[in-house]
C-alpha atoms as a PDB file:
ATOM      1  CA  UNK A   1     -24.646  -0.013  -3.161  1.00  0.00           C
ATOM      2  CA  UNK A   2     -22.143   2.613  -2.606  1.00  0.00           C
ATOM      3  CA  UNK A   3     -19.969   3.793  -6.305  1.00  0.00           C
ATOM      4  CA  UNK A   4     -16.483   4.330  -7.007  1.00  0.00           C
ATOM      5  CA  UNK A   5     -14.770   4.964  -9.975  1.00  0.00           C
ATOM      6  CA  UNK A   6     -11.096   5.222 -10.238  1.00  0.00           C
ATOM      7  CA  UNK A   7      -8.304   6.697 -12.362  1.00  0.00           C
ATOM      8  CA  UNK A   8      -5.611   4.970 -12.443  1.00  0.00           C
ATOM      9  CA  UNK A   9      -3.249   2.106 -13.625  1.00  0.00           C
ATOM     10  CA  UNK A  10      -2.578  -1.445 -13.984  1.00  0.00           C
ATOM     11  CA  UNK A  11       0.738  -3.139 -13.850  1.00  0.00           C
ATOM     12  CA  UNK A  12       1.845  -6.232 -13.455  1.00  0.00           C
ATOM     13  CA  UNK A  13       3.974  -7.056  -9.567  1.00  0.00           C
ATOM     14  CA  UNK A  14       7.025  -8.884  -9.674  1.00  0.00           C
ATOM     15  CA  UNK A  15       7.482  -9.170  -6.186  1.00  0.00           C
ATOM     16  CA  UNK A  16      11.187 -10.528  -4.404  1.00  0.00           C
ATOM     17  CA  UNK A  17      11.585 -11.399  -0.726  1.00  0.00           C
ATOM     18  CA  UNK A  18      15.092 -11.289   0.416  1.00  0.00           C
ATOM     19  CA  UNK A  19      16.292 -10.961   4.666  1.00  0.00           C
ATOM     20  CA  UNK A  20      17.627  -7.565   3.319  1.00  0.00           C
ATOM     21  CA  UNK A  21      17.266  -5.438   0.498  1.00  0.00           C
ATOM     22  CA  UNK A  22      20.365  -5.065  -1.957  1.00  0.00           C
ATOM     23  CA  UNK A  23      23.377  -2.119  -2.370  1.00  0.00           C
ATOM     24  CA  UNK A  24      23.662  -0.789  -5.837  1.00  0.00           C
ATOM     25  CA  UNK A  25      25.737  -3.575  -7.038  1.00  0.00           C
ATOM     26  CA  UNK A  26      25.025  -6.569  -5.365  1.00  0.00           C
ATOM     27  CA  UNK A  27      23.460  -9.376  -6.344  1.00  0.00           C
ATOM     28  CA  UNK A  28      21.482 -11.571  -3.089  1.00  0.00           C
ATOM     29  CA  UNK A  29      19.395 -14.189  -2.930  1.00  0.00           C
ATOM     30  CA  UNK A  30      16.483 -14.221  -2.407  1.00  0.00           C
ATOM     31  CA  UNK A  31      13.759 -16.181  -0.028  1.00  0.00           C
ATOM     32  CA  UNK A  32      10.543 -15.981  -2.498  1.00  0.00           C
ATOM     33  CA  UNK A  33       9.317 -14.817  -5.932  1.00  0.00           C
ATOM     34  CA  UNK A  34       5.569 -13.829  -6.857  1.00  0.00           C
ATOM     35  CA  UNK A  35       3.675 -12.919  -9.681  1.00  0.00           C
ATOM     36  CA  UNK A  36       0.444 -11.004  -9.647  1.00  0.00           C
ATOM     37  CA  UNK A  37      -1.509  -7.731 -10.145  1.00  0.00           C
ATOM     38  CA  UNK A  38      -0.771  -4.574  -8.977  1.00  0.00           C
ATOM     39  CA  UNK A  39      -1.132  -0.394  -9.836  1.00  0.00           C
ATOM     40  CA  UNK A  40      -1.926   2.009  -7.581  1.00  0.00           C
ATOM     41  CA  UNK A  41      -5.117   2.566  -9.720  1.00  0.00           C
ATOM     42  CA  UNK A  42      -5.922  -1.416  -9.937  1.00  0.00           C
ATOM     43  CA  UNK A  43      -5.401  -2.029  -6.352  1.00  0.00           C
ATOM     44  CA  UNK A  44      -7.603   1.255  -5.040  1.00  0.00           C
ATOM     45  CA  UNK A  45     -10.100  -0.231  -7.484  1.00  0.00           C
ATOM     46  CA  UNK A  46      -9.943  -4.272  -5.999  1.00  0.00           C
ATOM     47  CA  UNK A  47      -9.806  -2.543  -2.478  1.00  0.00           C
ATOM     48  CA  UNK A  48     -13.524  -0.865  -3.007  1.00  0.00           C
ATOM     49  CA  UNK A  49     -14.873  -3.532  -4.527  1.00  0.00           C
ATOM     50  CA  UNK A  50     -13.912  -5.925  -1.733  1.00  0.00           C
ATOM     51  CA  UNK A  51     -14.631  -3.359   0.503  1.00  0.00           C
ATOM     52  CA  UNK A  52     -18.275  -3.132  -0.610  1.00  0.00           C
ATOM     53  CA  UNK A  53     -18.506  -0.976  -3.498  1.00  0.00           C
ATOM     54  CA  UNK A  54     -19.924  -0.940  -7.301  1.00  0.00           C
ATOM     55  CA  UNK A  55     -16.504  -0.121  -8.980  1.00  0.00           C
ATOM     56  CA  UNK A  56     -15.610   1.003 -12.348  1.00  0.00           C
ATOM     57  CA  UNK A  57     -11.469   1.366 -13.350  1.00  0.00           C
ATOM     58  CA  UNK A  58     -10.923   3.588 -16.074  1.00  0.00           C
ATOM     59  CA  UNK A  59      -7.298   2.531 -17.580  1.00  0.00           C
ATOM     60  CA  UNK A  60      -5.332   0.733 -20.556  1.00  0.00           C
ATOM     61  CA  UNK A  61      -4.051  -2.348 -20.570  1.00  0.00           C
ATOM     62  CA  UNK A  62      -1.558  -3.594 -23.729  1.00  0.00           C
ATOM     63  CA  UNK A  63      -2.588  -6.614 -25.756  1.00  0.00           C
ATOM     64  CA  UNK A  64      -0.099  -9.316 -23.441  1.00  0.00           C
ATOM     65  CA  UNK A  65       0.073 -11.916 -21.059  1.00  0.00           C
ATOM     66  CA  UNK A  66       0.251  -9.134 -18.430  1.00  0.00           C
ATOM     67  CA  UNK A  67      -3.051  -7.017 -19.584  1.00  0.00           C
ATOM     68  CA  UNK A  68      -4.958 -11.036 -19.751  1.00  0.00           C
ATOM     69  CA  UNK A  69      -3.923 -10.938 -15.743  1.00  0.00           C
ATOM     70  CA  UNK A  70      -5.758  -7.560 -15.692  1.00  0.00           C
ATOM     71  CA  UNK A  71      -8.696  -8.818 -17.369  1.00  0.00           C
ATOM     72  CA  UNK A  72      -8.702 -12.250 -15.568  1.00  0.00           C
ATOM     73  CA  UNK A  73      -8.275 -10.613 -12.181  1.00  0.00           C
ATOM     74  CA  UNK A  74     -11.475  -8.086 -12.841  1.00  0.00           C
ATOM     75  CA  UNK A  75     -13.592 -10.737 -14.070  1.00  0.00           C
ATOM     76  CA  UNK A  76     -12.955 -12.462 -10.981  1.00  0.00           C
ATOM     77  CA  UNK A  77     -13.408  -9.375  -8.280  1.00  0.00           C
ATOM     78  CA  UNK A  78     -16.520  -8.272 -10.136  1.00  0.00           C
ATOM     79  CA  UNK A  79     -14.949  -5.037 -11.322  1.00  0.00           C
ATOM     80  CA  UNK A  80     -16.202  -3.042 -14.631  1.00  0.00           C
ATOM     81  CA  UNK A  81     -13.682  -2.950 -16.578  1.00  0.00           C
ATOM     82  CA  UNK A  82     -15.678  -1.609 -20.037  1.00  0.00           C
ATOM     83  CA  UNK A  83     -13.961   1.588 -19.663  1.00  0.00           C
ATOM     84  CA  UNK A  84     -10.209  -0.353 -19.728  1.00  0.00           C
ATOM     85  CA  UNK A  85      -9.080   0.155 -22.906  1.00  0.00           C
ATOM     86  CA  UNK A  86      -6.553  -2.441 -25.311  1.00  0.00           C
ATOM     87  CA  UNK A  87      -3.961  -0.591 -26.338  1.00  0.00           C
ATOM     88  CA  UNK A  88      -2.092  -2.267 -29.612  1.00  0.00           C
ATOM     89  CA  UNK A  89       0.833  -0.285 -29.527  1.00  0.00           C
ATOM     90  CA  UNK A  90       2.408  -0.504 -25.674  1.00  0.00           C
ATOM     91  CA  UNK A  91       2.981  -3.386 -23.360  1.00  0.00           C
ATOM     92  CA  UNK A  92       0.973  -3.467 -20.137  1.00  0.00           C
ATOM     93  CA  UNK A  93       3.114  -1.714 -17.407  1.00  0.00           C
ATOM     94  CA  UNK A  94       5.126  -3.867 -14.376  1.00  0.00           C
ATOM     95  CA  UNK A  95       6.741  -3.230 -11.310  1.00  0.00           C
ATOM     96  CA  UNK A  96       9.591  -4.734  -9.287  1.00  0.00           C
ATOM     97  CA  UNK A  97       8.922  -4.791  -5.822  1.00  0.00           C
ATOM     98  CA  UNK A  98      11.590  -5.460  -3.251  1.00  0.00           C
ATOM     99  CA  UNK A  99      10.445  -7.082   0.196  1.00  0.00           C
ATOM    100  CA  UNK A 100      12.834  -7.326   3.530  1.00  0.00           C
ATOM    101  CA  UNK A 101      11.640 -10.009   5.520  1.00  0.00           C
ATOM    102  CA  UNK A 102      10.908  -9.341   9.173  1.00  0.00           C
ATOM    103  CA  UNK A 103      10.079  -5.854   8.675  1.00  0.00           C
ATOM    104  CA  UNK A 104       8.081  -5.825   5.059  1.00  0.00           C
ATOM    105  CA  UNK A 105       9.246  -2.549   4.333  1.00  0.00           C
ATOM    106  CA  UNK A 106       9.944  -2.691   0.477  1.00  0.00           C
ATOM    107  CA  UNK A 107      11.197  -0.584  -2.218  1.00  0.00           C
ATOM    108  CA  UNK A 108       9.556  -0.737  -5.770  1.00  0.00           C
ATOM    109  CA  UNK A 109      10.281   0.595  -9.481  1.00  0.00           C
ATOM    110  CA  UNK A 110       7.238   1.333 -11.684  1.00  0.00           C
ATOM    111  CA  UNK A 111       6.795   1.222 -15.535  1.00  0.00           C
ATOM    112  CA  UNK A 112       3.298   3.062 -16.367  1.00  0.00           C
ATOM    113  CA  UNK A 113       3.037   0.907 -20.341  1.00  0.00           C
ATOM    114  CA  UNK A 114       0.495   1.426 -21.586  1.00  0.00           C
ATOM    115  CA  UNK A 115      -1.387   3.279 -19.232  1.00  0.00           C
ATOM    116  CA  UNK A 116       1.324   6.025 -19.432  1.00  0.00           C
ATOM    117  CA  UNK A 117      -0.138   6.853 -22.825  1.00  0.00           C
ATOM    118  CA  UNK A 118      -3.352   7.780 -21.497  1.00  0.00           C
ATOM    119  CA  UNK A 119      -5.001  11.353 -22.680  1.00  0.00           C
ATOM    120  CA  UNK A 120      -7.866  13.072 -21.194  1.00  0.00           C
ATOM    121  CA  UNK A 121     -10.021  11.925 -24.084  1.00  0.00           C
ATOM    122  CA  UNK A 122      -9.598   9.120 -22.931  1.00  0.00           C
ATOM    123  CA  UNK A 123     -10.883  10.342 -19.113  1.00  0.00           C
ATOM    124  CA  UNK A 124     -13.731  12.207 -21.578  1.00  0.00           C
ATOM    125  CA  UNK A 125     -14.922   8.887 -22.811  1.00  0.00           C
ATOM    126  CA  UNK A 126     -15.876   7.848 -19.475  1.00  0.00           C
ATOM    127  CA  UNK A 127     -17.345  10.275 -18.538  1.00  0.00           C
ATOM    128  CA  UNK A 128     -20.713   8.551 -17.721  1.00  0.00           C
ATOM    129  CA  UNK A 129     -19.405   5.773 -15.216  1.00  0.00           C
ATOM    130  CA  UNK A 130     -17.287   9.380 -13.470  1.00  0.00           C
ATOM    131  CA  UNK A 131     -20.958  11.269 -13.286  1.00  0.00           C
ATOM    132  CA  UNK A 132     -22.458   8.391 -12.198  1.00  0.00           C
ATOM    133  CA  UNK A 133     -19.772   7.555  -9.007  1.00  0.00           C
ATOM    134  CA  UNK A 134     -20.137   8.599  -5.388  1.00  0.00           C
ATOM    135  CA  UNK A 135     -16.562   9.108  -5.324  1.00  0.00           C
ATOM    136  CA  UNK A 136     -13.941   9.325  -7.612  1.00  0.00           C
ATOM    137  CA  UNK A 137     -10.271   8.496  -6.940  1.00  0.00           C
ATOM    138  CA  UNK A 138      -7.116   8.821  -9.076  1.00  0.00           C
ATOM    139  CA  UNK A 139      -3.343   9.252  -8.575  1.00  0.00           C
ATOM    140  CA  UNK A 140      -0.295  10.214  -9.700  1.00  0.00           C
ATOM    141  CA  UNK A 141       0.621   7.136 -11.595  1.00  0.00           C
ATOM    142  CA  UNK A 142      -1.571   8.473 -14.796  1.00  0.00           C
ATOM    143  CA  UNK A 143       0.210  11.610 -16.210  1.00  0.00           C
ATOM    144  CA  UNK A 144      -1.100  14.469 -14.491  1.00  0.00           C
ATOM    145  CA  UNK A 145      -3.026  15.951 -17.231  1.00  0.00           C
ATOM    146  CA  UNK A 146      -5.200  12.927 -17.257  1.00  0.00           C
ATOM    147  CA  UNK A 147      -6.211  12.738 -13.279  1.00  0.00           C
ATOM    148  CA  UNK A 148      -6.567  16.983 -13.725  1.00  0.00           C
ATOM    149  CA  UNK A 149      -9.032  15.867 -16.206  1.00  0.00           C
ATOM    150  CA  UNK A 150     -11.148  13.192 -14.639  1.00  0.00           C
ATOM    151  CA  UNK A 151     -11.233  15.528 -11.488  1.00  0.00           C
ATOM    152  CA  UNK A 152     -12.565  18.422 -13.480  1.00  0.00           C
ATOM    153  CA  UNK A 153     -15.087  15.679 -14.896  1.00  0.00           C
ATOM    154  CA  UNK A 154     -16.231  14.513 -11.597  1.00  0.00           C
ATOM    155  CA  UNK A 155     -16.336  18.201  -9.754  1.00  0.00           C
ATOM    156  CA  UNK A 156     -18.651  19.202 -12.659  1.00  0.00           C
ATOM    157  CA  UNK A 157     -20.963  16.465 -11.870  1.00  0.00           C
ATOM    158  CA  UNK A 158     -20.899  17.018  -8.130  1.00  0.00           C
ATOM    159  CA  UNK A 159     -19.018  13.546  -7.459  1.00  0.00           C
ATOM    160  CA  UNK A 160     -16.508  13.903  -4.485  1.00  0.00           C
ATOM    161  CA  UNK A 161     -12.833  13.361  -5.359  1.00  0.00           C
ATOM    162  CA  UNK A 162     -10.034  12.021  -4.237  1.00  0.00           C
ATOM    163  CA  UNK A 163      -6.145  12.451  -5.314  1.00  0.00           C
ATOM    164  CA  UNK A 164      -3.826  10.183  -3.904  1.00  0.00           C
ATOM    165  CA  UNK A 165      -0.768  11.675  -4.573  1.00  0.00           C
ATOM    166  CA  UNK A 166       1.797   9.256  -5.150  1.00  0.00           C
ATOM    167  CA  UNK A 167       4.138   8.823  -6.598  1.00  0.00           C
ATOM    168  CA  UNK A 168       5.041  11.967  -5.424  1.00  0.00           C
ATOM    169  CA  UNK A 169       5.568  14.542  -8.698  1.00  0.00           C
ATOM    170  CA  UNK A 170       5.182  18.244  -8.965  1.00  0.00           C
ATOM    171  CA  UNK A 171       1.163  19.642  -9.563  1.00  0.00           C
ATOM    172  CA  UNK A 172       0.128  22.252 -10.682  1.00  0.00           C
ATOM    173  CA  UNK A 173      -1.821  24.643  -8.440  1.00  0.00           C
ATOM    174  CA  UNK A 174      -4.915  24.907 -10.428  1.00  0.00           C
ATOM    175  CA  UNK A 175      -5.145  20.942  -9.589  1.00  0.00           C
ATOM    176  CA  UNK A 176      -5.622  21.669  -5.758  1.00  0.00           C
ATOM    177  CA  UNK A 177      -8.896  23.284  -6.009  1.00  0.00           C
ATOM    178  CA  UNK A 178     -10.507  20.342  -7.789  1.00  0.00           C
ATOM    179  CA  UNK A 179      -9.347  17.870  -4.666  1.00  0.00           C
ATOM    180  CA  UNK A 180     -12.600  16.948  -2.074  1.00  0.00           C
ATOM    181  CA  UNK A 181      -9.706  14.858  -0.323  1.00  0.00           C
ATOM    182  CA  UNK A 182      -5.852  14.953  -0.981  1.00  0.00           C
ATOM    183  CA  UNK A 183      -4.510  11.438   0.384  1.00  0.00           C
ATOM    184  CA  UNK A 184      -0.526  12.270   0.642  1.00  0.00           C
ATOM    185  CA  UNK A 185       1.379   9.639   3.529  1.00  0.00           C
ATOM    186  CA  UNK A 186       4.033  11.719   4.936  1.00  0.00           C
ATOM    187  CA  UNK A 187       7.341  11.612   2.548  1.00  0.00           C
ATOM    188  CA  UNK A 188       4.173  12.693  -0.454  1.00  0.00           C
ATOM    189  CA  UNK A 189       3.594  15.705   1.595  1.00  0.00           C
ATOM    190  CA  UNK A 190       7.161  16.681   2.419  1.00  0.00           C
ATOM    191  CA  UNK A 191       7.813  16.800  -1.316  1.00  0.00           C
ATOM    192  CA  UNK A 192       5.086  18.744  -2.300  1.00  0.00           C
ATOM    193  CA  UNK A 193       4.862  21.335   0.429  1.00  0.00           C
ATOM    194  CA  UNK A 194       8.988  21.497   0.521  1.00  0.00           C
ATOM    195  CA  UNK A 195       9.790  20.740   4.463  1.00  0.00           C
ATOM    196  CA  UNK A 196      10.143  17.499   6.202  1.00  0.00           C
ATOM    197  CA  UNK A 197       6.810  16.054   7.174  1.00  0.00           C
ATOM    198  CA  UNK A 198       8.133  13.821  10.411  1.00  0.00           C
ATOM    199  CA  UNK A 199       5.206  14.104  12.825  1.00  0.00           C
ATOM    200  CA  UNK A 200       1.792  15.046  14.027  1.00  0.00           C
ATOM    201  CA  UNK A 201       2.965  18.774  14.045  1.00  0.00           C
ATOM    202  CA  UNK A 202       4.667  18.667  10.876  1.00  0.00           C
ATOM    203  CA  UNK A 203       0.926  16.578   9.497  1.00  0.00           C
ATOM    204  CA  UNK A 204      -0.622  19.631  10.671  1.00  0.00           C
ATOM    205  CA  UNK A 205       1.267  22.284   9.501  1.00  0.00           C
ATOM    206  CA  UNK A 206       1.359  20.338   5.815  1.00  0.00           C
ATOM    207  CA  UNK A 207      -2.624  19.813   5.901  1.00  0.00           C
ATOM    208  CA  UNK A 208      -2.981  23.469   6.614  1.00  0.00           C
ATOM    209  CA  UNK A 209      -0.458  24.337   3.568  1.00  0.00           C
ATOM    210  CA  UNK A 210      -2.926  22.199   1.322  1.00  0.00           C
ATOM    211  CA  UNK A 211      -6.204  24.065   2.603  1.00  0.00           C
ATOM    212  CA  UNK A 212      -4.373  27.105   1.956  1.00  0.00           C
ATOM    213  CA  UNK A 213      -3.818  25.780  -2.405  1.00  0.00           C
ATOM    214  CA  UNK A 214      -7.599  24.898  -2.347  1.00  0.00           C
ATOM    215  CA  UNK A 215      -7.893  21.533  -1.096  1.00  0.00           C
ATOM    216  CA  UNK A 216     -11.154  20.779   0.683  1.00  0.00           C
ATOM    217  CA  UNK A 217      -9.663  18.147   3.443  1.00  0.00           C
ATOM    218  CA  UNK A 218      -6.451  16.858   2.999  1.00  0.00           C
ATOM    219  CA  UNK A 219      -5.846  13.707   4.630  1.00  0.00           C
ATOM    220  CA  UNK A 220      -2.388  12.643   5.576  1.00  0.00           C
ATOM    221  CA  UNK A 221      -1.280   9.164   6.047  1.00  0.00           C
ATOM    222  CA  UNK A 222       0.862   7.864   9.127  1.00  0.00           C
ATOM    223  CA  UNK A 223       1.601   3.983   8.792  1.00  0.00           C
ATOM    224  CA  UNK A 224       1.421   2.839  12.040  1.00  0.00           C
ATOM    225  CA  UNK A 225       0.389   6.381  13.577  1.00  0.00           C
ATOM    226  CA  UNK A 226      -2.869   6.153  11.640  1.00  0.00           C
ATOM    227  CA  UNK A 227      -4.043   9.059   9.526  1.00  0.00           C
ATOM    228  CA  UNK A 228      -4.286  12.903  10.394  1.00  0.00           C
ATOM    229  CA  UNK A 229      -7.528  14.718   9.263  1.00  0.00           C
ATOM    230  CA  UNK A 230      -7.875  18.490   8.443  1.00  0.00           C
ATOM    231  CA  UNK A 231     -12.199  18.335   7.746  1.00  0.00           C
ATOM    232  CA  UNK A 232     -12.390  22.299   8.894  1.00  0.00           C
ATOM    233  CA  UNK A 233     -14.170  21.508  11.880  1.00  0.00           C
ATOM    234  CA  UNK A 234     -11.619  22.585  14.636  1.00  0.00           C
ATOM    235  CA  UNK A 235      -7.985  21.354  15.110  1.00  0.00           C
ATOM    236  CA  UNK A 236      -6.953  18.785  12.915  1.00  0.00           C
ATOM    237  CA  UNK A 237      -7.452  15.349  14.610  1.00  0.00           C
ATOM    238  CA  UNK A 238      -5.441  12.015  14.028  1.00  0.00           C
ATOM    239  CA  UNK A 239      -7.017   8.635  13.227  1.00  0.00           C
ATOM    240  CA  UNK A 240      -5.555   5.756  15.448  1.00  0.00           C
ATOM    241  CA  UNK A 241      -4.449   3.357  12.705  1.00  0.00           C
ATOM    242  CA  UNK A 242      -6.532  -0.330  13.424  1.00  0.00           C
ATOM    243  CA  UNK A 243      -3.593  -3.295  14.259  1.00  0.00           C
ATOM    244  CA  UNK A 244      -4.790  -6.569  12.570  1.00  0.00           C
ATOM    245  CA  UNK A 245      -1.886  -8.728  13.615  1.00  0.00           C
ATOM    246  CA  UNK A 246       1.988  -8.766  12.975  1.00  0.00           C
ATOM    247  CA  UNK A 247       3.061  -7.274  10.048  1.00  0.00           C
ATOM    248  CA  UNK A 248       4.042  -8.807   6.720  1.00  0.00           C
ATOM    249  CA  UNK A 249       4.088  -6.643   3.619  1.00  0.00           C
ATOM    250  CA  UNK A 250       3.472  -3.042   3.622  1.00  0.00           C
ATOM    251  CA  UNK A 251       3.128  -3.050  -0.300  1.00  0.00           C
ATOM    252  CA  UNK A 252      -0.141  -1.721  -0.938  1.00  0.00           C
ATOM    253  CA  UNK A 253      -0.932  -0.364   2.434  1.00  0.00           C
ATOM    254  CA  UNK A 254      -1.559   3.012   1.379  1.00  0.00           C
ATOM    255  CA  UNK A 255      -3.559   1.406  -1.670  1.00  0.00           C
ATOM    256  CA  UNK A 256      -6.177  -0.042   0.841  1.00  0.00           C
ATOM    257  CA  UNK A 257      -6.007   2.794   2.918  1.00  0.00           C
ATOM    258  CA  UNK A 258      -7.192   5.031   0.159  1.00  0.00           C
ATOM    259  CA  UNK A 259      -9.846   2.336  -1.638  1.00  0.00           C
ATOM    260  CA  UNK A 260     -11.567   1.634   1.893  1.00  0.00           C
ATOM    261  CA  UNK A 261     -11.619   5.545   2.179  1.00  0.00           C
ATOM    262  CA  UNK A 262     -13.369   6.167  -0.927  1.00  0.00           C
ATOM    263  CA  UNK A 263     -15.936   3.668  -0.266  1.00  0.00           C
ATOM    264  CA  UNK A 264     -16.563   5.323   3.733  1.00  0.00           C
ATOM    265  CA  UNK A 265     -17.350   8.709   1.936  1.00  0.00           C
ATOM    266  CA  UNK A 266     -19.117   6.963  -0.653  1.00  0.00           C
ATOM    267  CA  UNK A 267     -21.249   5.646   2.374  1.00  0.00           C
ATOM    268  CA  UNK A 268     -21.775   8.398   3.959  1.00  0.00           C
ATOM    269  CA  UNK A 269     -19.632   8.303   6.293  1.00  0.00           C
ATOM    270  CA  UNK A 270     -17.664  11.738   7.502  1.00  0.00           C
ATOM    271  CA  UNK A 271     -13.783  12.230   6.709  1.00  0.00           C
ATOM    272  CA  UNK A 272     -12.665  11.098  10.149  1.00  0.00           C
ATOM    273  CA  UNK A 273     -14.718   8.318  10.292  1.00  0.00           C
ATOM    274  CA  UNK A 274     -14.416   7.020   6.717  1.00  0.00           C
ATOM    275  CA  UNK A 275     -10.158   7.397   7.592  1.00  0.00           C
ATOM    276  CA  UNK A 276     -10.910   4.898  10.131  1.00  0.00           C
ATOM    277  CA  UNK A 277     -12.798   2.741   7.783  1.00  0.00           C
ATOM    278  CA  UNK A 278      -9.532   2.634   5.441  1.00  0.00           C
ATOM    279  CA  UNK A 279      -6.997   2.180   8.408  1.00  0.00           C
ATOM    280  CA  UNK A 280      -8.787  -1.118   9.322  1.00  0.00           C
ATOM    281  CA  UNK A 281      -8.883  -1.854   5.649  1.00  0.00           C
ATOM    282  CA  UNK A 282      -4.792  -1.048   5.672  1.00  0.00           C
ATOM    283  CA  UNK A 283      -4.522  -2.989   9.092  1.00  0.00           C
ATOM    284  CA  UNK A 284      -5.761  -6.181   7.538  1.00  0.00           C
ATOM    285  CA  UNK A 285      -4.172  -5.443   4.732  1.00  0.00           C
ATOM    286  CA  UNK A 286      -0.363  -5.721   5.696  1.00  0.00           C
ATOM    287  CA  UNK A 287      -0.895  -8.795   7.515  1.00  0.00           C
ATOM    288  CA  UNK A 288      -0.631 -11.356   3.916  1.00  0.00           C
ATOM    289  CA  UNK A 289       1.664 -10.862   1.191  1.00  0.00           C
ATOM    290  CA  UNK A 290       1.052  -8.992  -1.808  1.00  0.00           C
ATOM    291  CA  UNK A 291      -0.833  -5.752  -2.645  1.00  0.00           C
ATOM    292  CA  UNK A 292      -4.298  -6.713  -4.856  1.00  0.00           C
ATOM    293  CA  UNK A 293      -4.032 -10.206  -3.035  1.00  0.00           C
ATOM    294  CA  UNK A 294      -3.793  -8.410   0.058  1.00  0.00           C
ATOM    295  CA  UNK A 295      -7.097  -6.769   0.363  1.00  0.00           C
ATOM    296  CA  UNK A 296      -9.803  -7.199   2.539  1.00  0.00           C
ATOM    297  CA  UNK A 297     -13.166  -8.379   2.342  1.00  0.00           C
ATOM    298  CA  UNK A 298     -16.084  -6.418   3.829  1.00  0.00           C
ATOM    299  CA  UNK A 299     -16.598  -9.271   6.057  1.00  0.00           C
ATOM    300  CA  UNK A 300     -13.430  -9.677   7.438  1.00  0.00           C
ATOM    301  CA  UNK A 301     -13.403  -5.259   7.754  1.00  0.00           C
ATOM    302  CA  UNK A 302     -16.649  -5.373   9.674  1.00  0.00           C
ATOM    303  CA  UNK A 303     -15.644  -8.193  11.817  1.00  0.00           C
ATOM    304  CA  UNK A 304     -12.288  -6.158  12.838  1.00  0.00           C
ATOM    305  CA  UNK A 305     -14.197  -2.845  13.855  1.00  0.00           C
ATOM    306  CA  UNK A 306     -16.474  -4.692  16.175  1.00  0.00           C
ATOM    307  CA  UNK A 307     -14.208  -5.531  18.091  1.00  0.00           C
END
């Protein structure tokens, strides 16, 4: 079976569904209210697991009703958590996710908790379930320090890496060379190459900015355009995102695009074709409610390619 190990963090979703979202100011009401687990890190790491892979989530987790969630929702999806660590100290992280019905386009705040206090020791400590990965993914949820760390981990090892880079925050440039794959979607990439990102053109012109800083393929994401790949092998081609059925939630889309795409590569599968593994996994993915909820399972993935 395939590896992944992942970087990243847990928090708690507190997720709203309103016909519109609210001005500064105003107080709506809302349609729907629901609790349930969510991270960038978390959800990358349920994503591969569902999708088919042996996963292992390095993170903390704060000794609360939110981190038992964590631990009950791992237990249940079959992913090692031994490298999650209880932190005493800080509260498990949450974020408030807005939903507009009939589009499920959504806005969403993020507290890290206690996986904001992560170190690389921390990343150091693990490093036997990194070296022993296919593929290792992080983001820019964990201070940047940490992922720099677990990336330097992993490329010393020969495991493939991924940065997602979202949130979107400054790096440094002696982060780029480290990246296998950089995973921006295309408002990621404006802000870190510094010009609007609003196309196919624009997707090409950014991918060839991030080859330029080091990266081996960067890999932008295009919602319902699909994903544009720069692999080096001639122009940089797009992959046709896979349409599951209406649309319900984007929350988490890019989430399951990016765990699906760590478990293609860790496969075997090339850039392009593991891109088009995670836009089916994304596809299926925005059809239910929710983000970790949301995900597919290898089944269901399989079953949608076929046809």
């Amino acid at each position: 079976m395939a590896r992944v190990c992942v970087l990243g963090i847990f928090v708690a979703d507190l997720a709203f569904w309103s016909t519109r979202l609210p001005e500064m100011g105003e107080t709506i009401l809302g349609s729907a209210f629901k609790l349930g687990p969510g991270g960038k890190g978390s959800n990358q790491a349920i994503a591969a697991r569902r999708a088919g892979a042996e996963v292992s989530l390095i993170s903390r987790l704060g000794k609360d009703a939110f981190g038992e969630l964590a631990r009950r929702t791992y237990a249940a999806e079959g992913v090692d958590d031994s490298r999650v660590a209880d932190d005493p100290d800080h509260g498990t992280g949450a974020a408030f996710i807005m939903v507009e019905e009939g589009t499920g386009e959504n806005a969403i705040i993020v507290t890290m908790g206690a996986a904001g206090q992560l170190t690389p020791a921390d990343v150091d400590a693990a490093a036997d379930v990194i070296a022993s990965a296919d593929v290792f993914a992080t983001n820019c949820e964990v201070p940047v320090p940490v992922a720099r760390r677990g990336l330097e981990l992993a490329r010393a090892r020969g495991v493939r890496t991924i940065l997602n880079p979202a949130p979107a925050v400054p790096l440094p440039d002696d982060i780029y060379p480290l990246v296998d794959f950089l995973t921006p979607n295309e408002s990621e990439a404006a802000s870190l190459c510094g010009r609007p990102v609003d196309g196919i053109d624009a997707a090409r012109a950014a991918a060839a900015a991030f080859r330029e800083r080091g990266v081996g393929c960067p890999v932008i994401t295009l919602g319902a355009a699909g994903a544009l790949v720069d692999d080096g092998a001639g122009e940089a081609g797009r992959v046709p995102a896979v349409e599951a059925g209406p649309v319900v939630d984007t929350t988490g889309a890019g989430d399951a695009f990016n765990g699906g795409f760590a478990v293609g590569l860790a496969e075997g599968l090339d850039a392009r074709a593991a891109a088009g593994f995670g836009c089916a996994v994304a596809g299926l993915s925005v059809t239910r409610v929710g983000t970790a909820p949301s995900m597919p399972t290898r089944d269901e993935i399989d079953r949608l390619l076929s046809r």
